[in-house]
Protein backbone atom coordinates (compact mmCIF):
# COMPACT_ATOMS: atom_id res chain seq x y z
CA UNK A 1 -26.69 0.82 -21.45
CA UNK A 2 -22.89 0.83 -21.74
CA UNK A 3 -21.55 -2.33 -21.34
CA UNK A 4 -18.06 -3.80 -20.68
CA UNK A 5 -16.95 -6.69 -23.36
CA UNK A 6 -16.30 -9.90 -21.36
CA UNK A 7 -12.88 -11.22 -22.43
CA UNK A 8 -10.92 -7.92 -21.62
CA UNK A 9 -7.69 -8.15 -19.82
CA UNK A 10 -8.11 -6.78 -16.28
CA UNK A 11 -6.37 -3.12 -16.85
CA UNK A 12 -7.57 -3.01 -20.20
CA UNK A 13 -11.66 -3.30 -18.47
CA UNK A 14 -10.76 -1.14 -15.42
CA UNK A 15 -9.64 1.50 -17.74
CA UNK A 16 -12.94 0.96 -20.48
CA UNK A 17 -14.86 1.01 -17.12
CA UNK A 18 -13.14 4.56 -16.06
CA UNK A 19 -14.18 6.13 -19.33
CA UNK A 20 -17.43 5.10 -19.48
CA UNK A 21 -17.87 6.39 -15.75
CA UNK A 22 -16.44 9.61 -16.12
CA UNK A 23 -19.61 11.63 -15.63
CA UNK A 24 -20.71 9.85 -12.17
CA UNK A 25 -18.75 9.87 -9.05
CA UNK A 26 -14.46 9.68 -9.53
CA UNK A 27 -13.12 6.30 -9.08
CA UNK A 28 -9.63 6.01 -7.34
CA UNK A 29 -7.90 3.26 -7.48
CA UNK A 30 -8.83 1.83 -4.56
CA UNK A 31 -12.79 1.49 -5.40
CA UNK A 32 -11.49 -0.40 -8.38
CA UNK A 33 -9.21 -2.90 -6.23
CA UNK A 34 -12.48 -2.85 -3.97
CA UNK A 35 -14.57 -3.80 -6.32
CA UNK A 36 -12.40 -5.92 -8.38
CA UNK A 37 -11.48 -8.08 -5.70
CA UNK A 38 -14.88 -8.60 -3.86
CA UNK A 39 -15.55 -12.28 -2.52
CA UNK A 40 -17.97 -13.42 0.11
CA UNK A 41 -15.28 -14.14 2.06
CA UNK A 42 -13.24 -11.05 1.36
CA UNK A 43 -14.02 -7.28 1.60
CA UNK A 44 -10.87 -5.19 0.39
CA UNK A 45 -12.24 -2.05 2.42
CA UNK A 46 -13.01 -3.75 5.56
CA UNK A 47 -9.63 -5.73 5.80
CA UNK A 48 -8.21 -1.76 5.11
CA UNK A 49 -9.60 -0.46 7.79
CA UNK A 50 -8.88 -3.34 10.09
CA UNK A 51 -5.15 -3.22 9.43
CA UNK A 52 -5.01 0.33 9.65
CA UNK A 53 -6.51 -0.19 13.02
CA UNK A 54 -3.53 -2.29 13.95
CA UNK A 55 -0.99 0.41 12.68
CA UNK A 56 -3.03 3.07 14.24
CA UNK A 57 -2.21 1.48 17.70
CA UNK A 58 1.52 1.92 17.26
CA UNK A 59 1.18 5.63 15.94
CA UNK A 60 1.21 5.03 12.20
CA UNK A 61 -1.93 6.17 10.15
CA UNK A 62 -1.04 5.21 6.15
CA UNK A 63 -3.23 5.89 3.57
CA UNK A 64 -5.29 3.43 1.23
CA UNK A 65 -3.07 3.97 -1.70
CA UNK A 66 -0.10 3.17 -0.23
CA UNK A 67 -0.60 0.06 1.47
CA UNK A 68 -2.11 -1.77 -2.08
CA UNK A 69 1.61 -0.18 -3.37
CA UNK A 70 3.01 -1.74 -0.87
CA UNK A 71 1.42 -5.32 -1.69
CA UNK A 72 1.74 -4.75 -5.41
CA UNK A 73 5.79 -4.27 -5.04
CA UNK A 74 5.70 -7.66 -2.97
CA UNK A 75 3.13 -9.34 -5.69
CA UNK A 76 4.10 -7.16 -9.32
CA UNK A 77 7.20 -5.74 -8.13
CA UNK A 78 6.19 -2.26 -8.62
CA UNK A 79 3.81 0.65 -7.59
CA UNK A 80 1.90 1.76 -10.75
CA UNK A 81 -1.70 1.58 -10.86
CA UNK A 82 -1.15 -1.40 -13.42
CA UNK A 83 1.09 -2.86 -10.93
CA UNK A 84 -2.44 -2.45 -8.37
CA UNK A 85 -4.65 -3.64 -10.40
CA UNK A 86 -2.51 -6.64 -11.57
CA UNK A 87 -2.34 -7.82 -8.33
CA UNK A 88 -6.00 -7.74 -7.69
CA UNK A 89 -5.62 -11.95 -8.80
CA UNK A 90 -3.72 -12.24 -5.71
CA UNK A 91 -4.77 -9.93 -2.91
CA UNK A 92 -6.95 -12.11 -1.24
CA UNK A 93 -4.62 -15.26 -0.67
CA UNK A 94 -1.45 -13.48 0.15
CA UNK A 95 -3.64 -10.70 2.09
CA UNK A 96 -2.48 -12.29 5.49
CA UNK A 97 1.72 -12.29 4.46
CA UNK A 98 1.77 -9.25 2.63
CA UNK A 99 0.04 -7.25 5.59
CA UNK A 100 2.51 -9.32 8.30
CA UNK A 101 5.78 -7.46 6.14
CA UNK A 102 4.46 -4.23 5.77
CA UNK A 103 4.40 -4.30 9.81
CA UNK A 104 7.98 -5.29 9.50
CA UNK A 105 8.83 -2.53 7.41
CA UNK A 106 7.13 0.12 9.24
CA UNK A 107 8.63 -1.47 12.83
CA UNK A 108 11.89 -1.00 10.94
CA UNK A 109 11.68 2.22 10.59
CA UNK A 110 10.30 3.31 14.41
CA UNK A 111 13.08 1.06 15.72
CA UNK A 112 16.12 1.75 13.26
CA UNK A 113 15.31 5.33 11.28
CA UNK A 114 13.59 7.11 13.98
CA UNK A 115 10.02 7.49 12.46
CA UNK A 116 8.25 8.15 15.38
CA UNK A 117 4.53 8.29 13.97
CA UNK A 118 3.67 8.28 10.28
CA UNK A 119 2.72 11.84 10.13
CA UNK A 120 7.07 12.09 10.06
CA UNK A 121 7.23 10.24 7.25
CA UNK A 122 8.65 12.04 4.45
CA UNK A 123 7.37 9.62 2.01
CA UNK A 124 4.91 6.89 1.96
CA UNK A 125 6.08 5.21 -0.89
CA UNK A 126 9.39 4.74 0.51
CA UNK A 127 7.85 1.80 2.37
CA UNK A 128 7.13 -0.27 -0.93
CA UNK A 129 10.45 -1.25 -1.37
CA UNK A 130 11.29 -2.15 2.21
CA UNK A 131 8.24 -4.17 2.11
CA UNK A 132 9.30 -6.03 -0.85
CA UNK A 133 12.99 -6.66 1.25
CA UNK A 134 10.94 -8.15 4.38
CA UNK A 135 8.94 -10.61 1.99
CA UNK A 136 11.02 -11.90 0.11
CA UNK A 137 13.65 -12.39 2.87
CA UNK A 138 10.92 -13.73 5.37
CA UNK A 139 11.04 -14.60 8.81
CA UNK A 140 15.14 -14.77 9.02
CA UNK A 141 16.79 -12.48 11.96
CA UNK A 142 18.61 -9.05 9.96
CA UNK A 143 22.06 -9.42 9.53
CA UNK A 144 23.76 -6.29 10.37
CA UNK A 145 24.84 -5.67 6.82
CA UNK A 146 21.11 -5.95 6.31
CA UNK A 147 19.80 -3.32 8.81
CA UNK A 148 22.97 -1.30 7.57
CA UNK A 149 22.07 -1.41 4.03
CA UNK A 150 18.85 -0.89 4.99
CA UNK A 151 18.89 2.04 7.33
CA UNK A 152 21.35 3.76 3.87
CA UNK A 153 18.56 3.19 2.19
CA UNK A 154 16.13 4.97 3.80
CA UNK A 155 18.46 8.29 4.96
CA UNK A 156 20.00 8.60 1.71
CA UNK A 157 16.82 8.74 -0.23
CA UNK A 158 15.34 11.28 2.14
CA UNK A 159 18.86 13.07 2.56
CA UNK A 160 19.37 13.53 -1.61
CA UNK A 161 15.24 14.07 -1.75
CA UNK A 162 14.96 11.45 -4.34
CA UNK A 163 11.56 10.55 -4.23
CA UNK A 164 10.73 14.56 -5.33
CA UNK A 165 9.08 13.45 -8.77
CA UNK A 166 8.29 9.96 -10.76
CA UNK A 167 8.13 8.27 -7.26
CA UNK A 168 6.13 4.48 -8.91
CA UNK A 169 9.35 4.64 -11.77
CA UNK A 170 12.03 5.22 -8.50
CA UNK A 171 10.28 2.37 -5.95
CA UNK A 172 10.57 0.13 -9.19
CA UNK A 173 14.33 0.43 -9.43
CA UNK A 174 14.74 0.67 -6.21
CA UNK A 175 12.82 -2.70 -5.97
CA UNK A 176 15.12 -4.16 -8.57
CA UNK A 177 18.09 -2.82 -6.21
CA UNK A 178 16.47 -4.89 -2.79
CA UNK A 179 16.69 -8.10 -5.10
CA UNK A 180 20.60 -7.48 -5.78
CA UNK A 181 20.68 -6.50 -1.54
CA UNK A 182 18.82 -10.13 -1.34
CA UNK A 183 22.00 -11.85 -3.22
CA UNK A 184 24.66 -9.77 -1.46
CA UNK A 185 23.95 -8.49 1.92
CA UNK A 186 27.40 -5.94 0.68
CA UNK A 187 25.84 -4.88 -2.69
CA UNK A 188 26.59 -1.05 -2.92
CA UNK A 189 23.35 -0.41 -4.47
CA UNK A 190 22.25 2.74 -1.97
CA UNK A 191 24.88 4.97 -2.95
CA UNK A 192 23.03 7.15 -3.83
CA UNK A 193 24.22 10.77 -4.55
CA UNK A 194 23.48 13.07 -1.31
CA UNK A 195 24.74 16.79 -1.57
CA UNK A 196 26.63 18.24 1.08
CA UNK A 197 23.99 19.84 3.60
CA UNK A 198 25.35 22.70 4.43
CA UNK A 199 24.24 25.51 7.25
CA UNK A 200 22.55 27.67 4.39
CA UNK A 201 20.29 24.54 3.48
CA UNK A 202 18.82 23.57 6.91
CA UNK A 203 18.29 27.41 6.99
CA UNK A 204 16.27 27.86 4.44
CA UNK A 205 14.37 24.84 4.80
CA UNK A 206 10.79 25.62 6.47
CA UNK A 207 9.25 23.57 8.75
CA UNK A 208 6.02 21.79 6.82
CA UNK A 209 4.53 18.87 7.13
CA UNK A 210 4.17 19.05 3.13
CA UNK A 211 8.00 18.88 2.82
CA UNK A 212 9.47 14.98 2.45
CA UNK A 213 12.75 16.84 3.17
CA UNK A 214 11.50 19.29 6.44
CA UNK A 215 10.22 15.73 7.59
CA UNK A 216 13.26 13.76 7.06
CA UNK A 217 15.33 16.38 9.20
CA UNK A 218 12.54 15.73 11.65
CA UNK A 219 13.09 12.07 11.80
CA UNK A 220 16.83 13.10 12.36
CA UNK A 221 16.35 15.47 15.25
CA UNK A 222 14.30 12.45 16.91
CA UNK A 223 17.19 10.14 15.96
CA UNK A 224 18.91 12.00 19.11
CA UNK A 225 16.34 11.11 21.62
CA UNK A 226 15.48 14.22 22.66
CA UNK A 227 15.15 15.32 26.09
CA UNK A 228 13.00 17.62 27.81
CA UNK A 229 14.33 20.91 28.89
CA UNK A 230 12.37 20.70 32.27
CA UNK A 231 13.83 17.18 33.69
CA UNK A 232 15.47 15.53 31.32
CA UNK A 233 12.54 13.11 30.68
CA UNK A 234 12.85 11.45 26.98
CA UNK A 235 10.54 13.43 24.97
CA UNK A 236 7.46 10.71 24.03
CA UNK A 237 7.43 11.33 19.88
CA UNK A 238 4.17 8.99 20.27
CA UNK A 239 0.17 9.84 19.14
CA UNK A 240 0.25 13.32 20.82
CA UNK A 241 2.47 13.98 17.98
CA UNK A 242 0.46 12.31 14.89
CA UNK A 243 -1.71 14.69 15.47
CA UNK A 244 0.54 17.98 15.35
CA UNK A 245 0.77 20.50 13.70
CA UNK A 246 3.12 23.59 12.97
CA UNK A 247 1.96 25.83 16.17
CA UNK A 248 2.10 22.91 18.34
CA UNK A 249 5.57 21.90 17.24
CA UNK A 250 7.83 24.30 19.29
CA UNK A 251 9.67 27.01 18.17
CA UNK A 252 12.62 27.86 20.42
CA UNK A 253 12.14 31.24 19.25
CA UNK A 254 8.43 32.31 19.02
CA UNK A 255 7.01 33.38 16.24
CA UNK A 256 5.56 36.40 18.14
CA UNK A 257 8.65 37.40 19.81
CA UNK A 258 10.77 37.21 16.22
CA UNK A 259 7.83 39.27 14.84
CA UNK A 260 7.94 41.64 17.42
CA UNK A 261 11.53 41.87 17.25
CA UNK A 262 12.11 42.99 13.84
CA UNK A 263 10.66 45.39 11.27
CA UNK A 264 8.56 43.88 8.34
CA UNK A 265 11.36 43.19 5.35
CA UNK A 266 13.93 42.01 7.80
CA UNK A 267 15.79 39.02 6.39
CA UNK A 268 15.95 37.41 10.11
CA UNK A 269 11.94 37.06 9.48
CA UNK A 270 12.10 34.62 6.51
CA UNK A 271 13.64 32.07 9.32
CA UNK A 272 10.18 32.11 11.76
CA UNK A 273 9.65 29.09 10.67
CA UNK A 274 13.05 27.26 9.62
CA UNK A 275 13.74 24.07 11.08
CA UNK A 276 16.42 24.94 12.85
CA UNK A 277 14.08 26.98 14.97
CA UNK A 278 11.97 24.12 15.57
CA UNK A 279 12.80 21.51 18.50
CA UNK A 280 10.89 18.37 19.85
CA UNK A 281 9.14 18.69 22.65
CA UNK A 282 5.72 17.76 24.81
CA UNK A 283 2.52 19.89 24.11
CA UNK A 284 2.72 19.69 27.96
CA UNK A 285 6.32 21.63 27.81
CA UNK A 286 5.38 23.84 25.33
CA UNK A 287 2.21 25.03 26.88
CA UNK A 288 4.29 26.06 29.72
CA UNK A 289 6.78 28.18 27.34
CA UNK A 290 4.34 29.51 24.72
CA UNK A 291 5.43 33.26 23.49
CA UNK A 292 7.80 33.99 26.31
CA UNK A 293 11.27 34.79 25.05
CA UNK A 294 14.05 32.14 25.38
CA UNK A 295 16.19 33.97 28.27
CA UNK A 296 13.20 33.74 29.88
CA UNK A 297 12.03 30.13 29.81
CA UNK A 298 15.21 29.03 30.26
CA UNK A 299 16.09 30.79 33.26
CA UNK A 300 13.21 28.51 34.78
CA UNK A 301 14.49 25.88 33.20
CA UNK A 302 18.14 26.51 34.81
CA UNK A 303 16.45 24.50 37.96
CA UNK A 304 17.28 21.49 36.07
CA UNK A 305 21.08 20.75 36.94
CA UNK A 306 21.02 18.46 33.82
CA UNK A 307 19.97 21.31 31.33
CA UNK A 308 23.20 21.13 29.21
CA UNK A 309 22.46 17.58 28.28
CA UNK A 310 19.15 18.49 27.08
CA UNK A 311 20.03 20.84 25.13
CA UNK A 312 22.79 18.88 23.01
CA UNK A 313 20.07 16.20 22.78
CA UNK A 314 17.76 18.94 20.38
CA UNK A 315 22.04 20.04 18.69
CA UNK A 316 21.35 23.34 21.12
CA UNK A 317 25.37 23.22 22.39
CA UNK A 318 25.08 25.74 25.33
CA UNK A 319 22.23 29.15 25.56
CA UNK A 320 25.54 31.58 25.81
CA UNK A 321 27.12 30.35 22.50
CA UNK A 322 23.75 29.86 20.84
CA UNK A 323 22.54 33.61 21.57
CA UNK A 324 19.51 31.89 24.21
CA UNK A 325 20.23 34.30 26.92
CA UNK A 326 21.22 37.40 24.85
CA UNK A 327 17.50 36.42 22.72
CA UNK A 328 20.31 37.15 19.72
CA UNK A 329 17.60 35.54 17.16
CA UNK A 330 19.98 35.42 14.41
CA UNK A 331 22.95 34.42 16.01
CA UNK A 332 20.78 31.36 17.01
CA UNK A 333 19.44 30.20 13.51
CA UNK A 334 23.44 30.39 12.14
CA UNK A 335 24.49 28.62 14.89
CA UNK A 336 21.81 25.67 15.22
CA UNK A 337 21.80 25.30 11.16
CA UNK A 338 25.62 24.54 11.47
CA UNK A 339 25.14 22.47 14.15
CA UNK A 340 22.43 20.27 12.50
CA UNK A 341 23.99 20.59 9.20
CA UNK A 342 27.25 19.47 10.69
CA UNK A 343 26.01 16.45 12.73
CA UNK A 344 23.79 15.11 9.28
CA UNK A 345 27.06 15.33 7.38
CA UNK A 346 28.77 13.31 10.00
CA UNK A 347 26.00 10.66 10.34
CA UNK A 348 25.74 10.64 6.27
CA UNK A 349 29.85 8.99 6.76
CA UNK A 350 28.77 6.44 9.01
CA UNK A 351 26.46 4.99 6.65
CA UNK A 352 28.95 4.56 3.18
């Protein structure tokens, strides 16, 4: 019977454990921290679920993993598994203040980066070092160097894609950078380097939900509270959208119609799905439009004297510029690239 030598440091039996298990059922990380940290009194899966039920009712949904990387940053100051696992000691006392600034750092980011719903997120891990910020700087009222340096952070880590690859080794420094933010609330430790966006980039970028940066321009385009074509009602970026998914976010040109429109090898039909063809609206609203071709829908959408400001809310200037009446497809997708392009490089100066 294979048996685990009592006297082990922590990581040292987890791993011996792994080995020796390695022909039964995988073990992630989290059964380890589960079973690691079982008390009567505690239950690391239970008090999971529970939170995520709390999160869940203001439209964010994170997984298992990244919440324990959250409390390991705030407990080991980092995000590895050893990090995880070396915080096991701990999870149970500080379960109650590490859980209270993760909501912090997730309200943060609905109220000041314009993450509607988790599923936005471009990535998880991001949170870890925010957490670490709202723990270690605990109940005190944000400065507004704080929520400055803060909100740089964020949009210039998504902007220059910098969590692409060895995210635990990049929430680590960035950790160390929140301590020297904790000093000095005008520490330029977010500059980090952000190319210039140009038209050609938004263009090319497709709309998926497996794409940190398709996301990020996402959380942008909600950053301009979007209104909806119909009556100007603020679109509501709330559950209906956690549960979205590419056909149900709207394409201001459908897919059909672009199909339709030109032959198979066109260049124009590499850009169905570009973000710049994508704009935030209701399921409700985009039942209504479905495949009917933009000079249609918006001619019904012309009863709304307010149209013009509805459409600069989604970076749409006017439909005669844009090609929206003419259904001038790729006069469109140059024209709303450079607009969303242009307005990210603008927003990228107000942050330095």
């Amino acid at each position: 019977i294979p048996a685990i030598t009592t006297g082990q440091k922590l990581p040292i039996a987890c791993k011996i454990f792994e080995r020796l298990n390695n022909t039964a059922t995988p073990l992630t990380i989290v059964d380890l921290m589960v079973a690691t940290t079982y008390t009567k009194k505690f239950n690391l899966r239970g008090s999971l679920d529970s939170v995520n039920l709390e999160f869940y009712s203001f439209d964010f949904d994170l997984s298992e993993r990244t919440m324990l990387q959250c409390m390991s940053s705030c407990l080991q100051k980092g995000t590895t598994r050893d990090h995880i696992i070396d915080s096991s000691s701990e999870i149970e006392n500080k379960w109650k203040k590490t859980t209270q600034y993760l909501k912090l750092s997730i309200d943060f980011l609905k109220q000041h980066c314009s993450v509607p719903v988790s599923k936005f997120l471009p990535n998880e891990i991001i949170l870890a070092p925010i957490t670490y910020f709202f723990y270690m700087y605990g109940n005190k009222q944000l400065s507004t160097d704080d929520i400055k340096q803060l909100k740089k952070y964020f949009w210039l880590s998504v902007l220059s894609q910098r969590y692409t690859q060895s995210q635990d080794s990049i929430a680590e420094e960035d950790i160390k950078n929140m301590d020297e933010l904790l000093k000095n609330s005008k520490s330029k430790v977010f500059d980090y380097y952000v190319q210039k966006i140009d038209a050609e980039i938004i263009k090319i970028t497709e709309m998926s939900f497996g794409s940190a940066f398709a996301k990020g321009i996402l959380c942008f385009l909600a950053s301009k509270n979007p209104l909806e074509f119909e009556n100007n009602n603020i679109v509501k970026l709330d559950l209906s959208f956690a549960d979205a998914n590419l056909k149900q976010l709207h394409h201001i040109f459908p897919q059909n119609f672009v199909k339709s429109t030109f032959k198979e090898g066109n260049k124009e039909l590499d850009y169905i799905n570009s973000i710049a063809n994508i704009s935030l609206i209701s399921q409700t609203t985009n039942r209504k439009i479905w495949d009917k071709k933009p000079s249609i829908y918006f001619a019904d959408f012309n009863k709304n004297k307010n149209l013009d400001k509805a459409l600069k809310s989604h970076l749409i200037n006017d439909l005669d510029s844009f090609g929206l009446n003419k259904d001038d497809f790729k006069l469109f997708i140059d024209k709303r690239s450079k607009a969303i392009a242009d307005e990210i490089e603008q927003f990228v100066k107000t942050l330095q």
